[in-house]
PDB file of N, CA and C in Angstrom:
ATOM      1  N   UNK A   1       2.206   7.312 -15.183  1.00  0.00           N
ATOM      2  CA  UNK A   1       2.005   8.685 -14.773  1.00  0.00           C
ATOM      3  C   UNK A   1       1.949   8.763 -13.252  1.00  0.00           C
ATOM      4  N   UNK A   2       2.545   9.554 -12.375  1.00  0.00           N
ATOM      5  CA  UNK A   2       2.927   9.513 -11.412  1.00  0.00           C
ATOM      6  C   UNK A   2       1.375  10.893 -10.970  1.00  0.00           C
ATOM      7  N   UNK A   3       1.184   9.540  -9.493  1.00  0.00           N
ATOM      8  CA  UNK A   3      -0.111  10.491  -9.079  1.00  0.00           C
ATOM      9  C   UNK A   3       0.326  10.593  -7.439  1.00  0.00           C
ATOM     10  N   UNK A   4      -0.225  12.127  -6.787  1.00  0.00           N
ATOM     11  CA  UNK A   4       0.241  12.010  -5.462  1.00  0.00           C
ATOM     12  C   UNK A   4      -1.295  11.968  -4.579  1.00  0.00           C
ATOM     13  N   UNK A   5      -0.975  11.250  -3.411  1.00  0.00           N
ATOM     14  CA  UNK A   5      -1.996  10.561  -2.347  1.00  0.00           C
ATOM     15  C   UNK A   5      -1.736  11.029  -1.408  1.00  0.00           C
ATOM     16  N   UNK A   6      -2.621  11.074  -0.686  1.00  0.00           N
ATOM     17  CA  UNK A   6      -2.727  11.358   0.783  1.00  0.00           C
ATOM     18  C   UNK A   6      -3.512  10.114   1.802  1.00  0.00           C
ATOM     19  N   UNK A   7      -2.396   9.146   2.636  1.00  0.00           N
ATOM     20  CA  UNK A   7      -2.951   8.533   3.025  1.00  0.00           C
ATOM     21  C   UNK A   7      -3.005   8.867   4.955  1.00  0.00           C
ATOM     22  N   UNK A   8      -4.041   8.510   5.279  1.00  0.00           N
ATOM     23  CA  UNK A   8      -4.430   8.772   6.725  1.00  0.00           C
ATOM     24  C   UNK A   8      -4.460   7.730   7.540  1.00  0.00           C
ATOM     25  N   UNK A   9      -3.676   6.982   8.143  1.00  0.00           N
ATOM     26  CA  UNK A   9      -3.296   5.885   8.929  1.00  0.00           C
ATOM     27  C   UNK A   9      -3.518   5.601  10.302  1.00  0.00           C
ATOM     28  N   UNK A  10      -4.585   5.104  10.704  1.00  0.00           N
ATOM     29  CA  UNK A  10      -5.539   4.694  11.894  1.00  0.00           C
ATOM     30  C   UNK A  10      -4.888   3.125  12.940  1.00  0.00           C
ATOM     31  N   UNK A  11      -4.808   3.453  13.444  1.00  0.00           N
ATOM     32  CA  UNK A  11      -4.523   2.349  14.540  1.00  0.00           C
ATOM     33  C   UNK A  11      -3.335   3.023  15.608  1.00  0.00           C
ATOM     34  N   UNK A  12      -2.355   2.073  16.419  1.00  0.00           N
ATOM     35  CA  UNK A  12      -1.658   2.076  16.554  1.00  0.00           C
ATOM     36  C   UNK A  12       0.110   2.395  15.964  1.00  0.00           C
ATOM     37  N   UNK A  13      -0.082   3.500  15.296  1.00  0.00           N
ATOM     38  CA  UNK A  13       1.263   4.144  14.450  1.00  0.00           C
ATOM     39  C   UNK A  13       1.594   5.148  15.171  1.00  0.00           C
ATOM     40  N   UNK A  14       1.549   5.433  16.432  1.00  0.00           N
ATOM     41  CA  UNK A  14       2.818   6.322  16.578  1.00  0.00           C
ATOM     42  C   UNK A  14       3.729   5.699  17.840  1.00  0.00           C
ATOM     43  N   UNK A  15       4.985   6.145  18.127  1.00  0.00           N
ATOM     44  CA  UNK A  15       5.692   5.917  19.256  1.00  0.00           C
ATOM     45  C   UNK A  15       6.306   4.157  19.168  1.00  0.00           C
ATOM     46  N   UNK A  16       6.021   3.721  17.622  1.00  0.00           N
ATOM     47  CA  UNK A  16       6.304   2.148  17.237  1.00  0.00           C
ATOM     48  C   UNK A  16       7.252   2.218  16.119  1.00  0.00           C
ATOM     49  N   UNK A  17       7.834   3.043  15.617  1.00  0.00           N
ATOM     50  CA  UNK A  17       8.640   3.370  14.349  1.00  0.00           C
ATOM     51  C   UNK A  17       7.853   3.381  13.144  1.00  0.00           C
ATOM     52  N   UNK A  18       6.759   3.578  13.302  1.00  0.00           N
ATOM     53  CA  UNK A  18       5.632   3.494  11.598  1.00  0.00           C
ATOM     54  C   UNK A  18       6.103   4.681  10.750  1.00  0.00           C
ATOM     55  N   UNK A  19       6.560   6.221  11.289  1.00  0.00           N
ATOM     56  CA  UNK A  19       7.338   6.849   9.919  1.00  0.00           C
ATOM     57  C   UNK A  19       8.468   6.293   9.552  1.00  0.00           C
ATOM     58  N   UNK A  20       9.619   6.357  10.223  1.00  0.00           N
ATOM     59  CA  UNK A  20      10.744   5.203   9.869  1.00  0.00           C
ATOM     60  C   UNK A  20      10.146   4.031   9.114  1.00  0.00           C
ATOM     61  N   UNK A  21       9.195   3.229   9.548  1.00  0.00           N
ATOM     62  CA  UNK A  21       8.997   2.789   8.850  1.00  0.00           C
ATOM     63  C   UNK A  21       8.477   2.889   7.189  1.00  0.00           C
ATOM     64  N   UNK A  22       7.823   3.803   7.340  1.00  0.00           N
ATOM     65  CA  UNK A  22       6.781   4.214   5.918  1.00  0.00           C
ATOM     66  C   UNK A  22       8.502   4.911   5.354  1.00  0.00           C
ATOM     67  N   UNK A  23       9.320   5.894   5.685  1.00  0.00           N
ATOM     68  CA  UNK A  23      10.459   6.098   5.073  1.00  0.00           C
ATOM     69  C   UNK A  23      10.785   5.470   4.425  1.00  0.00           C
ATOM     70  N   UNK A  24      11.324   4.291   4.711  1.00  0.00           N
ATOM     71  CA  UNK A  24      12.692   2.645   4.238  1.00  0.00           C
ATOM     72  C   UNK A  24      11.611   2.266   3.186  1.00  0.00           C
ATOM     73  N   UNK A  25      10.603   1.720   3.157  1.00  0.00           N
ATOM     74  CA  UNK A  25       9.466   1.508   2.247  1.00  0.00           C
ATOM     75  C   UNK A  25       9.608   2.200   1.096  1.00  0.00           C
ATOM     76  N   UNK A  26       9.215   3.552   1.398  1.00  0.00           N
ATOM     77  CA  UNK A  26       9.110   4.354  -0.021  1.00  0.00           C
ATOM     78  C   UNK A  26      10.601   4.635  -0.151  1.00  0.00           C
ATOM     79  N   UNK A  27      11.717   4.803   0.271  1.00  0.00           N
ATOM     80  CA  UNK A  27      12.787   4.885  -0.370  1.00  0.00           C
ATOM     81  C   UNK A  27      13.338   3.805  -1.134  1.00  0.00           C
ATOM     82  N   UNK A  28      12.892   2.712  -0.688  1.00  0.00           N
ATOM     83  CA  UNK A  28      12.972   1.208  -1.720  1.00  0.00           C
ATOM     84  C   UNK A  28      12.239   1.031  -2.589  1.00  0.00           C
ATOM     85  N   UNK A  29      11.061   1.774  -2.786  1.00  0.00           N
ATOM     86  CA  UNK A  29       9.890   1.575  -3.738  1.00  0.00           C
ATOM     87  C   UNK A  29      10.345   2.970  -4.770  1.00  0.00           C
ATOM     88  N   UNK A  30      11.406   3.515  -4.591  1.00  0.00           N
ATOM     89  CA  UNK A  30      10.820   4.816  -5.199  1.00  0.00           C
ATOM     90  C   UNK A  30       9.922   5.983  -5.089  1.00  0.00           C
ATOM     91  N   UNK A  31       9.508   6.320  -3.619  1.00  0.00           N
ATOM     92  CA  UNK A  31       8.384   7.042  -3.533  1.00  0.00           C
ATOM     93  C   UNK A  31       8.735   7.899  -2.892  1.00  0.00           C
ATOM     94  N   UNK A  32       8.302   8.989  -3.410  1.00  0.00           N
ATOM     95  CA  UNK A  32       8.603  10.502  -3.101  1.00  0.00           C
ATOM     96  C   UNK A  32       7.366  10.813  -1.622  1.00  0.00           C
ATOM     97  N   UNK A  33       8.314  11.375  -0.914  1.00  0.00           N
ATOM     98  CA  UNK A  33       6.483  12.016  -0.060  1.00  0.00           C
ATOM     99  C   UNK A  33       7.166  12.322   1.380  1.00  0.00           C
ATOM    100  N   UNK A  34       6.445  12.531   2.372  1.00  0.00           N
ATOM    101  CA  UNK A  34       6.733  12.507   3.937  1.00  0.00           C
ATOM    102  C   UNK A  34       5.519  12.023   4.248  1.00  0.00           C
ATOM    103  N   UNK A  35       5.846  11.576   6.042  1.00  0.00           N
ATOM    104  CA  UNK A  35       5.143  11.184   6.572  1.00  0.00           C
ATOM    105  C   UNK A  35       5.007  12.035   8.331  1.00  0.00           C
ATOM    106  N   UNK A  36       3.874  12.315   8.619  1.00  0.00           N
ATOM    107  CA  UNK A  36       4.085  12.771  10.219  1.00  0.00           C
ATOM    108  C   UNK A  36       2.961  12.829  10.993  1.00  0.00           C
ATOM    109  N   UNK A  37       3.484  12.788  12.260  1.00  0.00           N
ATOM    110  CA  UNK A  37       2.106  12.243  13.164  1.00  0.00           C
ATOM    111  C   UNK A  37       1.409  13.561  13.254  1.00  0.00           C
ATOM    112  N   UNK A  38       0.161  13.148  14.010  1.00  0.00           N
ATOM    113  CA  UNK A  38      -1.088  13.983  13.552  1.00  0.00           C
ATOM    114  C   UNK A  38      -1.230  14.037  15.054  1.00  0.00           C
ATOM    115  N   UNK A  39      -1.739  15.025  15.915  1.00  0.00           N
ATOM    116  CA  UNK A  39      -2.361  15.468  17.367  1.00  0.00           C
ATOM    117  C   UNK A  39      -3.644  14.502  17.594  1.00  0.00           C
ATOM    118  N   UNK A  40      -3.992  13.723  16.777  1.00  0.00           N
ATOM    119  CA  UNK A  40      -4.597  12.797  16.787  1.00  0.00           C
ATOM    120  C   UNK A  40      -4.741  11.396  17.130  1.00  0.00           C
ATOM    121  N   UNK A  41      -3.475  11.150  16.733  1.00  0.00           N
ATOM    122  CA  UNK A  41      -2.983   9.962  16.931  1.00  0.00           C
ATOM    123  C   UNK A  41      -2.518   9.592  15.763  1.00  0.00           C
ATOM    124  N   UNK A  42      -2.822   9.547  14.484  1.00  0.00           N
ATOM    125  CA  UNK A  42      -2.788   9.056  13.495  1.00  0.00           C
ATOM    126  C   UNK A  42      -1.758   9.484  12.967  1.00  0.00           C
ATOM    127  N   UNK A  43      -1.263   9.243  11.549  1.00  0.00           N
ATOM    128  CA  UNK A  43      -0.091   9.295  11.018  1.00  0.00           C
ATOM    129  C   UNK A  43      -0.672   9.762   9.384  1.00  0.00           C
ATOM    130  N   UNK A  44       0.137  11.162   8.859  1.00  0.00           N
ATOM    131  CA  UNK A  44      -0.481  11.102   7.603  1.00  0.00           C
ATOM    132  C   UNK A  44       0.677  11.502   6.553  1.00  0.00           C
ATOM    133  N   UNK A  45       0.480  10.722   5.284  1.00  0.00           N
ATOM    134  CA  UNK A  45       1.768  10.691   4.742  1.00  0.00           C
ATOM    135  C   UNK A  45       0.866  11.011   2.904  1.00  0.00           C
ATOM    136  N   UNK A  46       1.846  11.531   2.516  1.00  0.00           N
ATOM    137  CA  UNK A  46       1.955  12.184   1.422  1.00  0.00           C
ATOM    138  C   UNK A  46       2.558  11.706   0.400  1.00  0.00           C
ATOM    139  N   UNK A  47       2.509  11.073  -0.472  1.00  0.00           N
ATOM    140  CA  UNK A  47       3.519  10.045  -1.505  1.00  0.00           C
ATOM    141  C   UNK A  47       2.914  10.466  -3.316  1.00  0.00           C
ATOM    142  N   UNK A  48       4.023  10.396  -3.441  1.00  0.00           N
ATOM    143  CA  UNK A  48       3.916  10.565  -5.092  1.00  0.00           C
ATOM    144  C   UNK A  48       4.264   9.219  -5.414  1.00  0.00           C
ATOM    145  N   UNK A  49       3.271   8.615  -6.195  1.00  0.00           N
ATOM    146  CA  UNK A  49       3.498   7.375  -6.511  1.00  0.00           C
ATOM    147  C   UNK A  49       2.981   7.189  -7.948  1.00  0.00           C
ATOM    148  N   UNK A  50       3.543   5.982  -8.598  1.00  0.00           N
ATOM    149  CA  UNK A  50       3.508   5.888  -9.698  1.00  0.00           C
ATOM    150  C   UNK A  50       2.581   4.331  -9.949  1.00  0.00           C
ATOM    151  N   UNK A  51       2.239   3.898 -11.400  1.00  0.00           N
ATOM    152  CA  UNK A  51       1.075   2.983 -10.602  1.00  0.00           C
ATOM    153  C   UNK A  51       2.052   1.536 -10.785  1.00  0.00           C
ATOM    154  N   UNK A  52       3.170   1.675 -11.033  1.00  0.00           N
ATOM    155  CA  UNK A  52       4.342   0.380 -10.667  1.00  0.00           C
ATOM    156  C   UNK A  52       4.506   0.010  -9.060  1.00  0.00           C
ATOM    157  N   UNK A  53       4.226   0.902  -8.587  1.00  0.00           N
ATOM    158  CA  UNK A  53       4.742   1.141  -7.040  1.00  0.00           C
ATOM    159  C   UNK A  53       3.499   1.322  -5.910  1.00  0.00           C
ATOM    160  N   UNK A  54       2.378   2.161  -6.650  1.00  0.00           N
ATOM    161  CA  UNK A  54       1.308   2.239  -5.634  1.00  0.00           C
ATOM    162  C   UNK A  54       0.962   1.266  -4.842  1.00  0.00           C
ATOM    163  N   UNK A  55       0.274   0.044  -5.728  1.00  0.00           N
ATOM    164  CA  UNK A  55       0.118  -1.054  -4.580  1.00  0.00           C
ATOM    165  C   UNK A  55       1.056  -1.369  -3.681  1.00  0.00           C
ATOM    166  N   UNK A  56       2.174  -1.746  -4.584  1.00  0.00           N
ATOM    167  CA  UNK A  56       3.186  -2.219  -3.381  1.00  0.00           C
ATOM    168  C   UNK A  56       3.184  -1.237  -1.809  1.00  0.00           C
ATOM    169  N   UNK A  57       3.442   0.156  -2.130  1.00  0.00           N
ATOM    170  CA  UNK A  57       3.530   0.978  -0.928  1.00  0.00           C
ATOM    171  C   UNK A  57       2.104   1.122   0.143  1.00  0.00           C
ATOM    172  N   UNK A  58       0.963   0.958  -0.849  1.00  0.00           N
ATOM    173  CA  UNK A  58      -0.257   0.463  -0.043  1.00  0.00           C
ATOM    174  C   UNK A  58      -0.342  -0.389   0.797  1.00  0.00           C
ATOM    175  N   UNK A  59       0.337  -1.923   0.089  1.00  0.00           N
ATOM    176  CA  UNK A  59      -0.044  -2.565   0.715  1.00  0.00           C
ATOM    177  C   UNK A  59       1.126  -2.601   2.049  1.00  0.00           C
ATOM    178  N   UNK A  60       2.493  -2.145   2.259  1.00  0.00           N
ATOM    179  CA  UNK A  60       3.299  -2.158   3.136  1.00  0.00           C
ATOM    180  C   UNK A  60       2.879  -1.595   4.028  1.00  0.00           C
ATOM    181  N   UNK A  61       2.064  -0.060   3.889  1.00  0.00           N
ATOM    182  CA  UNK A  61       1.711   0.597   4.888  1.00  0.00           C
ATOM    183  C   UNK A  61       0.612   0.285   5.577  1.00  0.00           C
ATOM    184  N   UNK A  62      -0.271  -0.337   4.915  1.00  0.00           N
ATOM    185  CA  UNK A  62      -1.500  -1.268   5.747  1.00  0.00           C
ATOM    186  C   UNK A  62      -0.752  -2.642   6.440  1.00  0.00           C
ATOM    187  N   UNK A  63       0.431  -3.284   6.510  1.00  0.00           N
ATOM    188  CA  UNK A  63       0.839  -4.119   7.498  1.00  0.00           C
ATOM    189  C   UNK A  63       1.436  -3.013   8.478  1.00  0.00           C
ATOM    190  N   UNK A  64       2.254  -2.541   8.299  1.00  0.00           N
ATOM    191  CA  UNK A  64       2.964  -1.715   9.014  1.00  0.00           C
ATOM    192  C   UNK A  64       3.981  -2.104   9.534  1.00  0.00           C
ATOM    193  N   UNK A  65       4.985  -2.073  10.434  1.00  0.00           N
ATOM    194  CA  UNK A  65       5.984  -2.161  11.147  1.00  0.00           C
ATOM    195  C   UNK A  65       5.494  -3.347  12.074  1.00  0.00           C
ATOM    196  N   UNK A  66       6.541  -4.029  12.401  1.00  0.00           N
ATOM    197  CA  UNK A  66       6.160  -5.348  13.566  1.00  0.00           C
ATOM    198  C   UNK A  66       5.396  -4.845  14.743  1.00  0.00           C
ATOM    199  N   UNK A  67       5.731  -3.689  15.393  1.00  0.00           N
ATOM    200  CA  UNK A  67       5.226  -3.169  16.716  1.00  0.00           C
ATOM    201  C   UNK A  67       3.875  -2.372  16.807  1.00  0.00           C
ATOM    202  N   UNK A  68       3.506  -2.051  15.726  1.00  0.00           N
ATOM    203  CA  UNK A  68       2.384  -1.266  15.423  1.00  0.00           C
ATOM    204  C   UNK A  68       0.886  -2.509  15.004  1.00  0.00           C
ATOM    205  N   UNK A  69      -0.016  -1.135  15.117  1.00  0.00           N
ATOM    206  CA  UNK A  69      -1.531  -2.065  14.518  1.00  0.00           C
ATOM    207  C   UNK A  69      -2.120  -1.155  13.931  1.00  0.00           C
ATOM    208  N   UNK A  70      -2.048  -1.672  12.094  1.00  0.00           N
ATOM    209  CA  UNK A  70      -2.941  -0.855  11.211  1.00  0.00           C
ATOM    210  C   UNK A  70      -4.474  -1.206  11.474  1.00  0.00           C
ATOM    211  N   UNK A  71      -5.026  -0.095  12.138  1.00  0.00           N
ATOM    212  CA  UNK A  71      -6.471  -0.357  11.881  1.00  0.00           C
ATOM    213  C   UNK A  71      -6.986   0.188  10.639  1.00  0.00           C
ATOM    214  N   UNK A  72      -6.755   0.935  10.009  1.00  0.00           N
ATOM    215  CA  UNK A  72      -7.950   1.590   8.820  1.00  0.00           C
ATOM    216  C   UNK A  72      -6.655   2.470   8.214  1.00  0.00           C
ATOM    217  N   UNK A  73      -6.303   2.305   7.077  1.00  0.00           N
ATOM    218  CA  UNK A  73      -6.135   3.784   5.907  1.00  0.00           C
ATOM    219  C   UNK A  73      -7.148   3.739   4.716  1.00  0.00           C
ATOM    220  N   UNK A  74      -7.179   5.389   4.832  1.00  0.00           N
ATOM    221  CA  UNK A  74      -7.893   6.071   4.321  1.00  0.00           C
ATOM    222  C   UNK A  74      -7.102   6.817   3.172  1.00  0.00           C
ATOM    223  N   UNK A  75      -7.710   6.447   1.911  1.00  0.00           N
ATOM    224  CA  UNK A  75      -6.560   7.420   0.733  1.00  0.00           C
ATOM    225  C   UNK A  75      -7.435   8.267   0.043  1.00  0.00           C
ATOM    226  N   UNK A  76      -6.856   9.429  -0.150  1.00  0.00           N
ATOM    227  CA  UNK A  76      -7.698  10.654  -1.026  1.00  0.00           C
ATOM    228  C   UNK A  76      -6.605  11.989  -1.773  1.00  0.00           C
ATOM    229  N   UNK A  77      -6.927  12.307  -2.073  1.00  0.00           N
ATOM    230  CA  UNK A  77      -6.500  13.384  -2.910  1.00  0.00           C
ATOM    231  C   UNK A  77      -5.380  14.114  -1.604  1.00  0.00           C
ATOM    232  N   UNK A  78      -4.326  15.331  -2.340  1.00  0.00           N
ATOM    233  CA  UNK A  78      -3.815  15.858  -1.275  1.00  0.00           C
ATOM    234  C   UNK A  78      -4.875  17.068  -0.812  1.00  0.00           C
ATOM    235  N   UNK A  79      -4.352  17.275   0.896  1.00  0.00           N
ATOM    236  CA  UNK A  79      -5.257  18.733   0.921  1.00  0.00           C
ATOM    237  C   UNK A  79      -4.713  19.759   0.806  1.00  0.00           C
ATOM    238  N   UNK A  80      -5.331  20.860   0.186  1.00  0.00           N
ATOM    239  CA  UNK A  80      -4.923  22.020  -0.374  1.00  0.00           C
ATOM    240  C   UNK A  80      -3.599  22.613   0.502  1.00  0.00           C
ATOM    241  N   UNK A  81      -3.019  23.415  -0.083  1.00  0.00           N
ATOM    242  CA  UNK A  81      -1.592  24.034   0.720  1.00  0.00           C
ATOM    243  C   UNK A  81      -0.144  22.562   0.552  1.00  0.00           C
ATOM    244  N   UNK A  82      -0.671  21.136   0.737  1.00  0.00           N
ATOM    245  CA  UNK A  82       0.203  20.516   0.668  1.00  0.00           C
ATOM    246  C   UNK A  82       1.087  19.986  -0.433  1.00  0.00           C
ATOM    247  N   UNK A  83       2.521  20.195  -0.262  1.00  0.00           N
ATOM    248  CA  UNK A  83       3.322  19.756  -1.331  1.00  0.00           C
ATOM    249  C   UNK A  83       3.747  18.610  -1.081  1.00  0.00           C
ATOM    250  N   UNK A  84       4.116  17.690  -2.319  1.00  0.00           N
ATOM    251  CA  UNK A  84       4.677  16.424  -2.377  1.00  0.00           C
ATOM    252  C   UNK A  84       5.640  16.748  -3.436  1.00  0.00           C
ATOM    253  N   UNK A  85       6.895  16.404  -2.385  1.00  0.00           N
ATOM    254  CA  UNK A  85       8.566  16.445  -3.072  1.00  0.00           C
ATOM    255  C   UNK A  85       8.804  15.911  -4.463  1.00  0.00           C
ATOM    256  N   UNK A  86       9.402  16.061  -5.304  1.00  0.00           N
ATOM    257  CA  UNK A  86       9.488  15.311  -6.345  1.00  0.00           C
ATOM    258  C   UNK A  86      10.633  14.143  -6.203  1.00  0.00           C
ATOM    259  N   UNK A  87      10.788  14.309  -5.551  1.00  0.00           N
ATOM    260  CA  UNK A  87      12.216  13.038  -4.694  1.00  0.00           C
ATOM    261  C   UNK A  87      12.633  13.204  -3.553  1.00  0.00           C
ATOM    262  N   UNK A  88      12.909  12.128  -2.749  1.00  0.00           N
ATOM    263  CA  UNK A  88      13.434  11.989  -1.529  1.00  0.00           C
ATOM    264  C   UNK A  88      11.709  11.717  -0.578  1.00  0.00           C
ATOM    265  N   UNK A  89      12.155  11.030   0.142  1.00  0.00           N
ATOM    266  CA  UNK A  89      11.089  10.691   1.289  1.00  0.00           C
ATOM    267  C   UNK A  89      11.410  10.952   2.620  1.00  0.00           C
ATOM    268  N   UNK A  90      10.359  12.082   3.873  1.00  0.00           N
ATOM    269  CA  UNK A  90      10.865  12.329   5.311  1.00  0.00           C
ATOM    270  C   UNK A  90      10.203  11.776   6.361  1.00  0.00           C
ATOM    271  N   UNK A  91      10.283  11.745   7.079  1.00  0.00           N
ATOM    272  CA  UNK A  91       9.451  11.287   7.806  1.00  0.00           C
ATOM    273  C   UNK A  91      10.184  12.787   8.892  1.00  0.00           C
ATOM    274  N   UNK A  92       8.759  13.499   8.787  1.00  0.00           N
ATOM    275  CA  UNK A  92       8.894  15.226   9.481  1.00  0.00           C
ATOM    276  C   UNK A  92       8.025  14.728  11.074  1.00  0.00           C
ATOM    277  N   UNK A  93       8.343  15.664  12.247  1.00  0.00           N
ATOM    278  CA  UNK A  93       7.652  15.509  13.191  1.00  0.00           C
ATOM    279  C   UNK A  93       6.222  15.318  13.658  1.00  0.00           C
TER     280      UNK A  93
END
């Protein structure tokens, strides 16, 4: 049964290719969602995942891209107003 997440990605992820990255990931895993940086710094991405695939995409996005440094994700429910695609993965501005 396919469940959608909201993960919140702490460290060093922006200006290193970490949506590109989180993209190629979930388009190889199967995972529906976008990803985009936050005025924060952080990076927050949206994935419909299924529980064949969850870990795997967990655990990719906690290494991250060679140039980047995952300090902390945070996963929870989506927040209200937000949709998760039923296919295709973006990585939006």
């Amino acid at each position: 049964m396919e469940q959608v997440i909201r993960l919140l990605v702490k460290g060093r992820v922006q200006g290193v290719g970490f949506r590109a990255f989180a993209e190629s990931t979930a388009r190889r895993l199967g995972v529906a969602g976008w990803a985009r940086n936050l005025p924060t710094g952080d990076v927050e991405i949206l994935a419909r995942v299924t529980p064949e695939n969850r870990q795997s995409f967990l655990d990719a996005i906690r290494r991250g891209p060679q140039l980047s440094r995952v300090d902390d994700v945070q996963t929870g429910p989506p927040l209200p107003g937000h949709e998760c695609p039923v296919r295709g993965f973006s990585a939006v501005g």
